[in-house]
Protein backbone atom coordinates (compact mmCIF):
# COMPACT_ATOMS: atom_id res chain seq x y z
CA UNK A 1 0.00 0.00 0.00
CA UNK A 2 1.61 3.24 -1.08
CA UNK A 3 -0.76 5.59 0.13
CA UNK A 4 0.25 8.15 3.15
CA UNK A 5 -1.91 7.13 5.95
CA UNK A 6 -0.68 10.12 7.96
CA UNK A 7 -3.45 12.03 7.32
CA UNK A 8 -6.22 9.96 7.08
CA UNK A 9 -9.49 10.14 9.27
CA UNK A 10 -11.46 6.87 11.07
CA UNK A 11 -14.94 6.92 11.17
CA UNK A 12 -16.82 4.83 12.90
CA UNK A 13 -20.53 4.29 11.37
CA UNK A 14 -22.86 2.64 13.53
CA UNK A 15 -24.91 -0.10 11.49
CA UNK A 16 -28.68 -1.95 11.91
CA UNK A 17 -29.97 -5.18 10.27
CA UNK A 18 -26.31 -7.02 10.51
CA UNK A 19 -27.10 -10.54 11.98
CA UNK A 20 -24.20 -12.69 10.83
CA UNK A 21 -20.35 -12.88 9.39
CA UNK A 22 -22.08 -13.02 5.88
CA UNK A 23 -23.44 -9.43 6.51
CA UNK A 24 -19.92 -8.74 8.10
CA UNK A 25 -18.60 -9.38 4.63
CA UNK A 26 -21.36 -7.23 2.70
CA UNK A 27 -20.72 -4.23 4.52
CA UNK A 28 -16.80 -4.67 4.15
CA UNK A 29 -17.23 -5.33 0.18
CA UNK A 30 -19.39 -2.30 -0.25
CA UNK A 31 -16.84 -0.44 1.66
CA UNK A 32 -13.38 -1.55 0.18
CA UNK A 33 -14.61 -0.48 -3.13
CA UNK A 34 -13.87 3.35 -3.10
CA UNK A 35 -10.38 4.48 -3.73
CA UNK A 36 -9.24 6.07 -0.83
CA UNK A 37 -10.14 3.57 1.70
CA UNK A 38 -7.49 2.07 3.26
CA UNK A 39 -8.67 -0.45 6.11
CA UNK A 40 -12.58 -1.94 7.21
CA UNK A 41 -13.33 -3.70 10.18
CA UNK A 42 -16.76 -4.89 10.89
CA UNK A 43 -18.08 -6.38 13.80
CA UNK A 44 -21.92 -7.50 13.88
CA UNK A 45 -22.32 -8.18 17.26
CA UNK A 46 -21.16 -4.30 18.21
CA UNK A 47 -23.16 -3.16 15.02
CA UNK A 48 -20.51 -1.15 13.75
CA UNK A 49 -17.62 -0.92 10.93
CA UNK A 50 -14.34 1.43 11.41
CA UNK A 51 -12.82 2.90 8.52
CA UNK A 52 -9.79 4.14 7.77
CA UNK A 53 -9.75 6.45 4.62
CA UNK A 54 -8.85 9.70 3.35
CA UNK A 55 -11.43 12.30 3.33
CA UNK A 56 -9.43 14.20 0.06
CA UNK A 57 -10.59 10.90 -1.72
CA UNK A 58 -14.08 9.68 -0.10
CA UNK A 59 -16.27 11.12 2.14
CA UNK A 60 -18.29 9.06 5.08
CA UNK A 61 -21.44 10.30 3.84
CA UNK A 62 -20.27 8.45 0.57
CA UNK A 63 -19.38 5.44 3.03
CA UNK A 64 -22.76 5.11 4.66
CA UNK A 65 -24.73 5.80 1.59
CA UNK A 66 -22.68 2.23 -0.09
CA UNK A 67 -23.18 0.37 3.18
CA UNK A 68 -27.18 1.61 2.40
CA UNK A 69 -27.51 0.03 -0.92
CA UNK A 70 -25.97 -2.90 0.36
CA UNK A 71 -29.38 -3.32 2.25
CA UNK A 72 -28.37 -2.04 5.81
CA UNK A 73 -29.26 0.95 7.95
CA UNK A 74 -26.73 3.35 8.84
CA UNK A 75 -27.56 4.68 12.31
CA UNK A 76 -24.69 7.26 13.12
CA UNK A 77 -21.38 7.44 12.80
CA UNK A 78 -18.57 9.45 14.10
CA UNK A 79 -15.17 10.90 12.86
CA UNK A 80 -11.33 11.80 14.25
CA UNK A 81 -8.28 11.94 12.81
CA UNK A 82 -6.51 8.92 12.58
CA UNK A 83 -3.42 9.24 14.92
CA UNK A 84 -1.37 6.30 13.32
CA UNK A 85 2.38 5.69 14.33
CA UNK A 86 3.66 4.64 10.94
CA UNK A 87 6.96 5.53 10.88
CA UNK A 88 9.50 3.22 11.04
């Protein structure tokens, strides 16, 4: 991955209607297809996916309207800047 995390922001969108791993997977598809987004995580059981992206390239309304038309509801979400250590 040659992107420059450093400035990227984590959201964390709050989800309904995710019962299983399978739905786990939908969500993560739908999210992992927008340039820009560098690292999903989705966890039914806390009803929630965290996503690391950068906001010059995709914005988390554009996020939780994909996780939408994958059939789920979007209940909230919130932002911060990612503070990632990546240097070596």
């Amino acid at each position: 991955m040659a992107d420059d995390v450093g400035a990227d922001q984590l959201a964390i969108i709050r989800i309904d209607g995710m019962h299983c791993h399978k739905c786990e997977q939908s969500v993560q598809k739908a999210l992992l297809q927008f340039p820009g987004v560098h690292e999903v995580e989705v966890d039914f059981n806390s009803a929630q996916a965290s996503v690391l992206y950068d906001h010059a390239k995709v914005s988390v309304k554009t996020l939780a309207d994909a996780i939408t038309e994958a059939g789920y509801t979007v209940t909230g979400f919130t932002t911060r800047h990612a503070d990632r250590a990546s240097h070596p």
